[in-house]
Protein backbone atom coordinates (compact mmCIF):
# COMPACT_ATOMS: atom_id res chain seq x y z
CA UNK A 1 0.00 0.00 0.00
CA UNK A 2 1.27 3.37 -0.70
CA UNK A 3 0.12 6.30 1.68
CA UNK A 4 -1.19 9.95 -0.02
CA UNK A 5 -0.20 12.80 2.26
CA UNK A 6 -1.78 15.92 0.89
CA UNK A 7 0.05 19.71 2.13
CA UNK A 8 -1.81 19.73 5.34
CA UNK A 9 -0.97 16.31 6.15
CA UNK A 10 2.71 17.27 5.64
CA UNK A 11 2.24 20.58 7.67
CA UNK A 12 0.89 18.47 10.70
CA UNK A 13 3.51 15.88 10.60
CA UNK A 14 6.34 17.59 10.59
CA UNK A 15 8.28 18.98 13.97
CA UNK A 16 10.40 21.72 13.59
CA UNK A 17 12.94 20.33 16.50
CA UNK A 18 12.93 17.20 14.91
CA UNK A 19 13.67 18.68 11.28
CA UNK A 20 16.27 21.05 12.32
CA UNK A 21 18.35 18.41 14.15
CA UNK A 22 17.96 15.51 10.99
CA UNK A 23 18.90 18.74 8.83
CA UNK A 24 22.05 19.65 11.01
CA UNK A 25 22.85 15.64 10.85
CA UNK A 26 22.13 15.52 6.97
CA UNK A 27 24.89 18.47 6.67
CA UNK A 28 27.44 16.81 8.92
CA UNK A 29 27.01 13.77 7.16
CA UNK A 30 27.59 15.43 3.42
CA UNK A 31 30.28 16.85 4.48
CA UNK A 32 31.84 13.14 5.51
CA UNK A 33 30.64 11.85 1.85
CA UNK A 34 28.92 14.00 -0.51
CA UNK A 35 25.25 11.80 -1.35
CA UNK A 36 24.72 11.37 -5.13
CA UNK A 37 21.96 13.40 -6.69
CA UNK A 38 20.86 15.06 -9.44
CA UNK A 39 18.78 18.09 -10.00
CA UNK A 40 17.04 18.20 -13.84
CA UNK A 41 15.20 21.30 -15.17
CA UNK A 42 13.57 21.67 -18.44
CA UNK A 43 11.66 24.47 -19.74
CA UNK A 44 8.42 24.07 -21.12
CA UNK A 45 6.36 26.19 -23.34
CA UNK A 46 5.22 29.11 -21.98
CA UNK A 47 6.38 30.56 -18.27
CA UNK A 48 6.94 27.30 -16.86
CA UNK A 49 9.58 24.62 -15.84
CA UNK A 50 9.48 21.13 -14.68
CA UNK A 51 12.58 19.79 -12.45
CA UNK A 52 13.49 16.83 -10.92
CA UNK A 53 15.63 16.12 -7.99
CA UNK A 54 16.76 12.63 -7.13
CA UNK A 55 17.48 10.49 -5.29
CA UNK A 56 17.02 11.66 -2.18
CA UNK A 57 19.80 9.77 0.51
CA UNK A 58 20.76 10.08 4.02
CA UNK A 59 22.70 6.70 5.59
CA UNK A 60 20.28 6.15 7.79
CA UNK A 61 17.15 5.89 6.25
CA UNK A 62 16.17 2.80 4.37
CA UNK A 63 14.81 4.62 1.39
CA UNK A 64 15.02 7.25 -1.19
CA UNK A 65 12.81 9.90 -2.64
CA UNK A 66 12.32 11.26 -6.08
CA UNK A 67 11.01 14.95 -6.33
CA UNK A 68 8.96 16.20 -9.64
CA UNK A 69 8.00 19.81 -9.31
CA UNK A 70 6.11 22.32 -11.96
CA UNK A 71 7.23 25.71 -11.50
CA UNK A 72 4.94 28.63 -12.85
CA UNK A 73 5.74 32.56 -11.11
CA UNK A 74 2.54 33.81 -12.24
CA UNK A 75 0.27 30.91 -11.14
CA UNK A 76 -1.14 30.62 -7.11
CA UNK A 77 0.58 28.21 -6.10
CA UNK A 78 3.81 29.04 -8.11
CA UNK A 79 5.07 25.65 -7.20
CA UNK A 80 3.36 22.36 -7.40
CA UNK A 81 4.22 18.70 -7.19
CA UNK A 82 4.92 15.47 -6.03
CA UNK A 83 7.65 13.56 -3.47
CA UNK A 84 7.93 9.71 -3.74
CA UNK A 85 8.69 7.82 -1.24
CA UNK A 86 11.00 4.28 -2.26
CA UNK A 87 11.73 1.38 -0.16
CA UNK A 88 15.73 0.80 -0.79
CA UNK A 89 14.84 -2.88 0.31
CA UNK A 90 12.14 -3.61 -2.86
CA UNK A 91 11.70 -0.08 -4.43
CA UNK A 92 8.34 -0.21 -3.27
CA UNK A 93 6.43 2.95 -3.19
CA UNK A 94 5.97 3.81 -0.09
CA UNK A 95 4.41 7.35 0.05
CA UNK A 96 3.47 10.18 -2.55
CA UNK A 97 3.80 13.83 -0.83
CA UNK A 98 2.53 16.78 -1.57
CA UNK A 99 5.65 18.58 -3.01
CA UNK A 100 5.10 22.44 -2.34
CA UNK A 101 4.46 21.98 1.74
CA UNK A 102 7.44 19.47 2.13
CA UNK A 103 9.96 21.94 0.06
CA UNK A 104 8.52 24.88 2.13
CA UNK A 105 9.65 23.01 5.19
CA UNK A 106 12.97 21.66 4.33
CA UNK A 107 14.49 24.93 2.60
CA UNK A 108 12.84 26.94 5.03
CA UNK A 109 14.30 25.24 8.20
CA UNK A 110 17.84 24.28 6.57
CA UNK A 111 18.17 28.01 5.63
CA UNK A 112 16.52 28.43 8.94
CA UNK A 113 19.70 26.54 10.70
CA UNK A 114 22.37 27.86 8.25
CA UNK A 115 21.20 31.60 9.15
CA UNK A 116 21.62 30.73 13.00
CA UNK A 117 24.95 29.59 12.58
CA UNK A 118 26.61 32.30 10.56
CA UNK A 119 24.74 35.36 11.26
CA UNK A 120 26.55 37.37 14.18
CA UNK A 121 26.02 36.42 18.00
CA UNK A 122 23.12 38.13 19.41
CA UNK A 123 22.01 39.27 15.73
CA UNK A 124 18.05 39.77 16.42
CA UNK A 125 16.91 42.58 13.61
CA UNK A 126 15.57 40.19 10.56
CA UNK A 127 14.10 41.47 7.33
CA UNK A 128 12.04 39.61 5.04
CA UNK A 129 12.01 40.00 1.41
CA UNK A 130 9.17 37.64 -0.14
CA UNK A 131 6.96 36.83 2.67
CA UNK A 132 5.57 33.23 1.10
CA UNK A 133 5.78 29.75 2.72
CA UNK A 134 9.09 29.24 2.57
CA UNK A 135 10.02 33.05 4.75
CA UNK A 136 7.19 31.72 7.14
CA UNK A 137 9.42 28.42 7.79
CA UNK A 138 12.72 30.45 8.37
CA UNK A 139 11.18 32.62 10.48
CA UNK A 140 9.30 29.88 12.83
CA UNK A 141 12.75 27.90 12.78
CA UNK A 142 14.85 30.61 13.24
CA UNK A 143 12.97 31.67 16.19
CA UNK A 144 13.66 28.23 17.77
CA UNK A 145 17.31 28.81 17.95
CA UNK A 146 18.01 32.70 18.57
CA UNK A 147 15.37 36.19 20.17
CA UNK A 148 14.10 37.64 17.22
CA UNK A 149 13.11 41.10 18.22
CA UNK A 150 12.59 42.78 15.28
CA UNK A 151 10.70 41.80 12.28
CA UNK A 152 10.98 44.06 8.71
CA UNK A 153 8.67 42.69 5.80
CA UNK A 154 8.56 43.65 2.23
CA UNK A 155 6.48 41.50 -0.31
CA UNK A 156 5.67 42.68 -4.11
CA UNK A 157 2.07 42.31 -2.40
CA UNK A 158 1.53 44.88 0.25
CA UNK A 159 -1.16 43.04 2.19
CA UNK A 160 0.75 39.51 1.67
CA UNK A 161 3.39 41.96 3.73
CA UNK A 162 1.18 43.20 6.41
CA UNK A 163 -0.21 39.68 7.19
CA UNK A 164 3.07 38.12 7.74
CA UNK A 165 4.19 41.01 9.79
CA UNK A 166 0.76 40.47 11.82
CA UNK A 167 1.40 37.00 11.88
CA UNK A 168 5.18 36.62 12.95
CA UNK A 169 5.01 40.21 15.15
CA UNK A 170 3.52 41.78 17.77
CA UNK A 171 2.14 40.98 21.50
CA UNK A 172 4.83 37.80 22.28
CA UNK A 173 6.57 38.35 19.44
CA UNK A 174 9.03 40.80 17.51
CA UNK A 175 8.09 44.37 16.87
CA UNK A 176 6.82 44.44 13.53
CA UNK A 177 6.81 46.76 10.82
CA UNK A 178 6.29 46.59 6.93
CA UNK A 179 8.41 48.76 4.16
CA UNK A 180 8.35 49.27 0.44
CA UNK A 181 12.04 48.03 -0.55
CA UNK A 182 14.70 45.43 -0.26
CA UNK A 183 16.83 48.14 0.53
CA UNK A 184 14.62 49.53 3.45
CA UNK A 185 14.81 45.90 5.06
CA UNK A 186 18.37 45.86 4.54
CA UNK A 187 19.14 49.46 5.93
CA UNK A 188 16.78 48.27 9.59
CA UNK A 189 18.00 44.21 9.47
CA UNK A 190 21.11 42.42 11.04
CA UNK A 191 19.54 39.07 9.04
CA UNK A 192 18.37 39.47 5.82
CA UNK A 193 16.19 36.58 3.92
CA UNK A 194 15.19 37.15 0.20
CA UNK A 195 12.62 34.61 -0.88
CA UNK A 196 11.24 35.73 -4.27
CA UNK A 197 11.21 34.89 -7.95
CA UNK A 198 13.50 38.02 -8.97
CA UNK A 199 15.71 37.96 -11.89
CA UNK A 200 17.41 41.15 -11.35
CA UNK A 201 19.22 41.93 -8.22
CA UNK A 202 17.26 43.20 -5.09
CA UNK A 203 20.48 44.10 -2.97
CA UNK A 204 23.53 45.55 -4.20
CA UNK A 205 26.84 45.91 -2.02
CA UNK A 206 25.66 49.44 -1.36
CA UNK A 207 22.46 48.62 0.57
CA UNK A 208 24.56 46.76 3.57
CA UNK A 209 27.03 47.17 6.48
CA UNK A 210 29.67 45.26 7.71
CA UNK A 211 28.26 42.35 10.28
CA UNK A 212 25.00 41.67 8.55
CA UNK A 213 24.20 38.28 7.31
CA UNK A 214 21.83 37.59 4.23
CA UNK A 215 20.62 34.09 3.26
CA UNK A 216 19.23 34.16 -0.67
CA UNK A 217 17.11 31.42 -1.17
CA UNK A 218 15.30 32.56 -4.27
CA UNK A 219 18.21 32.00 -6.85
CA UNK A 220 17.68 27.81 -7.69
CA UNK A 221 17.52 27.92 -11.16
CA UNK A 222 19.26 30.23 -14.22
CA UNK A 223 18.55 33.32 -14.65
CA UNK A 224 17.32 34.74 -11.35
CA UNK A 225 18.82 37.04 -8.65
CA UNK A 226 18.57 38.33 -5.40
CA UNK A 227 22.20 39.68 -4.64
CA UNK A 228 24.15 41.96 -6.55
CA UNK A 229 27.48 40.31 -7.88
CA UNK A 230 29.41 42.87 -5.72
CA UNK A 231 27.59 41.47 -2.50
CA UNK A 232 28.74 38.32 -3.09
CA UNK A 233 32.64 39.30 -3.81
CA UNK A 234 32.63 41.17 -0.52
CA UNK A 235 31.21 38.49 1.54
CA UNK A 236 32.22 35.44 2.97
CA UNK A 237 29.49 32.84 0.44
CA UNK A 238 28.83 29.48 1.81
CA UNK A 239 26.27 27.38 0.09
CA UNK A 240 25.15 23.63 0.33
CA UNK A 241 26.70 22.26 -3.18
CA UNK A 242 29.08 24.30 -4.60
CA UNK A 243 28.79 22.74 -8.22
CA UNK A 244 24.94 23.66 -7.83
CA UNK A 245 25.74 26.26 -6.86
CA UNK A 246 27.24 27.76 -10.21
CA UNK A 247 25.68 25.35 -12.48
CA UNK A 248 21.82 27.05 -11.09
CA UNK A 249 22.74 28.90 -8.17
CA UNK A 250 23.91 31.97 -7.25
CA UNK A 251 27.39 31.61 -8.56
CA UNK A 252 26.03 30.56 -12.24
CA UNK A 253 27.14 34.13 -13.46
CA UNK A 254 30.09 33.91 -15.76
CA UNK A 255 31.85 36.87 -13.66
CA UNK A 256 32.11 35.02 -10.75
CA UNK A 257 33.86 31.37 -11.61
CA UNK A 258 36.91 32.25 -9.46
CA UNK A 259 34.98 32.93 -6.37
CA UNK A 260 35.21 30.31 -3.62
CA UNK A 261 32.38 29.15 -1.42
CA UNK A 262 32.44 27.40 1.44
CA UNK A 263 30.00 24.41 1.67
CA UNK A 264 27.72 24.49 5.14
CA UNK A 265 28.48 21.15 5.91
CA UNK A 266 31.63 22.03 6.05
CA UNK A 267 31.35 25.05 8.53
CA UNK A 268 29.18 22.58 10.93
CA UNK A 269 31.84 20.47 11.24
CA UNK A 270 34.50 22.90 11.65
CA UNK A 271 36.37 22.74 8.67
CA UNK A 272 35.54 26.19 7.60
CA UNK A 273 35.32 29.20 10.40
CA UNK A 274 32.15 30.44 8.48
CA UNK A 275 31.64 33.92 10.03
CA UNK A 276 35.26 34.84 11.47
CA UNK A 277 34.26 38.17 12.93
CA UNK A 278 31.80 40.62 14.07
CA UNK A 279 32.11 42.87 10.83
CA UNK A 280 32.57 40.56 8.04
CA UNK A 281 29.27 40.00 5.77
CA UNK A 282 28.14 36.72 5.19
CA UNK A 283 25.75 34.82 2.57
CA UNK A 284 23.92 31.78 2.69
CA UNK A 285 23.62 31.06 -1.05
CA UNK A 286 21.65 27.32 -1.34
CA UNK A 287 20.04 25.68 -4.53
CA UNK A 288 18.23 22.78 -1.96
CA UNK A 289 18.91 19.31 -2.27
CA UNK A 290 17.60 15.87 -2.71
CA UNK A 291 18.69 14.12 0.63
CA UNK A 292 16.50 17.24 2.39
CA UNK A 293 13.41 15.86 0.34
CA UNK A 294 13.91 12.44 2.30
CA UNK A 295 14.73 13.70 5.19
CA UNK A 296 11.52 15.43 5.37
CA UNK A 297 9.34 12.58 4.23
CA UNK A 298 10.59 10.43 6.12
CA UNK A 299 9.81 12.22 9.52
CA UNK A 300 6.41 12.56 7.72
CA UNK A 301 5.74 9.12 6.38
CA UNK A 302 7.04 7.72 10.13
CA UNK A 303 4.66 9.76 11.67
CA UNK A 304 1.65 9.42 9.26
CA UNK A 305 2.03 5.59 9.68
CA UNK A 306 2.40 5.47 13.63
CA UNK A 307 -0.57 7.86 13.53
CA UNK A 308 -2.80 6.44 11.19
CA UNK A 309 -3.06 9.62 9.03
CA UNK A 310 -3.24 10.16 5.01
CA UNK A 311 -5.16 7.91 2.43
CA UNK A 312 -3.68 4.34 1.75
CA UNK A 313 -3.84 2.47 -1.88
CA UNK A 314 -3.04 0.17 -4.03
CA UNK A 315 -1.67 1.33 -7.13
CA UNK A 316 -1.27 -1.77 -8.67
CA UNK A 317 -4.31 -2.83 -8.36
C-alpha cells in the first residue's frame, strides 16, 4: 500500500525540532561523503519549468525519494508537485507527498539553521524580502534557535506583507513593521532573507554594512537574482553544493567562476570558520537538495504511519 499525504498532512507531521536536528545531521554527514543526486530542469512552453531532484539519501534511512516539481511565477501556487517515497529494500512505493508543503519546510528550516549559525552572535533585527511559505518556515525555525526582536517585511504584495508582519510580530513576538524596498529591510536588518522569484538583483553591495548576514534562497535555477554580484565578492558565500551552486545557483554568473564558497556542511563540522568576525558580511547562497526531500518525508511518512493519518492504496491494483 502506498500512503497519499496531501500539504496539510505534511504541515501536521512535521516537527520543527525534529527537522532542524535531521537537517544539522544531513549536513554533517555530506560533508563526511557528498550523497549522489541530481537536479534536472527543463523548460516548457510558456512561463513554466518542470525539475526533478533525485534520489534523495541520508545513511540512515532505508529509502530514497524522487522529487517532480512544476514551477509557474505567475500561477497561485507558483510551485506544485509530487515527493515519492522508495523502499531501498524492494523499491516499493511507499508514500506520494505533496511537493510544495514538504519543500517549504525543508528549505525553510535548513536556511533556517544555516542563518543561525553564521549570522553574528546576538544578531536579532531580521528582514524579510518575499513573505511566502518558505520566509514563514525560516522565520518559525529561526525563532527556535536565537530572540528575534525585530521583524521588517517587504512582499511585491503589500497586504501579503502586512499579514506576515501580523502573523510573525507583535504581543509575544518581535516588533513588527512593513516597508516598500529590499533596501529599506536591509538598511533596519542584522539578518536578511530574500525569498522571491527576482531575476534582477534586489540588494547591491551598497544597501549593507559590515556584520550583517543575508541568506538568498530565491536563486535555484538560471537566470534569477537576489544579490548583486558585488555582495557576493565582498562576503564570505557558503552554500550547500558548490557545483549547484554555479551550475543554477547563485554563482552561475560567468563573472564570478573564481569565487570560492564554502559548503555548510563544512562550517558545521569545523572545517571552515564560516563567520570569522563581528564585521565581516556573510551569505547563505543554497540551490536545496535531494537528501533534504527524504529527510523530510521520512519524519512525515514515520509519523503518518504510527498515527494512522493520510489515504492508503493500491496502485497496482
Amino acid at each position: 500500500m502506498t500512503l497519499i499525504l496531501t500539504g496539510s498532512d505534511v504541515a501536521g507531521l512535521l516537527d520543527t525540532d525534529e527537522m532542524l536536528r535531521v537537517l544539522r545531521s544531513g549536513f554533517l554527514a555530506q560533508a563526511e561523503a557528498q550523497a549522489p543526486g541530481l537536479r534536472v530542469r527543463a523548460d516548457l512552453p510558456g512561463p513554466g519549468t518542470a525539475t526533478a531532484l533525485l534520489p534523495g539519501l541520508l545513511p540512515a534511512i532505508p529509502a530514497y525519494t524522487v522529487k517532480i516539481n512544476a514551477k509557474f511565477p505567475e500561477a497561485v501556487p507558483a510551485l506544485c508537485g509530487v515527493v515519492c517515497l522508495h523502499s531501498l529494500d524492494d523499491g516499493s512505493l511507499l508514500a506520494v507527498l505533496d511537493s510544495a508543503s514538504l519543500t517549504a519546510w525543508r528549505t525553510g528550516l535548513a536556511a533556517a539553521l544555516a542563518s543561525d549559525v553564521l549570522a553574528a552572535p546576538g544578531a536579532a533585527a531580521l528582514g524579510v524580502v518575499g513573505a511566502g511559505a518558505q520566509a514563514a518556515l525560516v522565520m518559525a525555525g529561526l525563532s527556535r534557535l536565537r530572540t528575534i526582536t525585530r521583524l521588517t517585511v517587504t512582499d511585491l504584495v503589500t497586504a501579503r506583507a502586512r499579514q506576515f508582519a501580523d502573523r510573525h510580530g507583535g504581543p509575544g513576538g518581535p516588533a513588527a513593521q512593513v516597508v516598500s524596498s529590499a533596501s529599506e529591510v536591509a538598511a533596519a536588518s542584522e539578518i536578511i532573507l530574500l525569498a522571491t522569484w527576482s531575476r534582477v538583483p534586489l540588494l547591491r553591495l551598497a544597501d549593507l554594512r559590515p556584520g550583517q548576514h543575508v541568506t538568498s534562497l530565491g536563486v535555484d535555477e538560471p537566470g534569477k537574482a537576489e544579490l548583486g554580484p558585488d555582495v557576493l565578492r565582498a562576503a564570505t558565500v557558503v552554500v550547500d553544493h558548490e557545483d549547484l551552486a554555479r551550475s543554477a545557483g547563485a554563482l552561475a554568473p560567468e563573472d564570478l567562476r573564481d569565487l570560492r564558497p564554502a559548503a555548510f556542511g563544512d562550517v558545521l563540522a569545523g572545517r571552515h570558520p564560516g563567520r570569522s568576525g563581528p564585521a565581516e558580511l556573510t551569505v547563505y547562497a543554497p540551490v536545496g537538495l535531494p537528501w533534504q526531500d527524504l529527510a523530510a518525508a521520512w519524519i512525515a511518512y514515520q509519523a503518518a504511519t504510527a498515527h494512522g493519518r493520510g489515504l492508503a492504496v493500491d496502485l497496482l491494483a
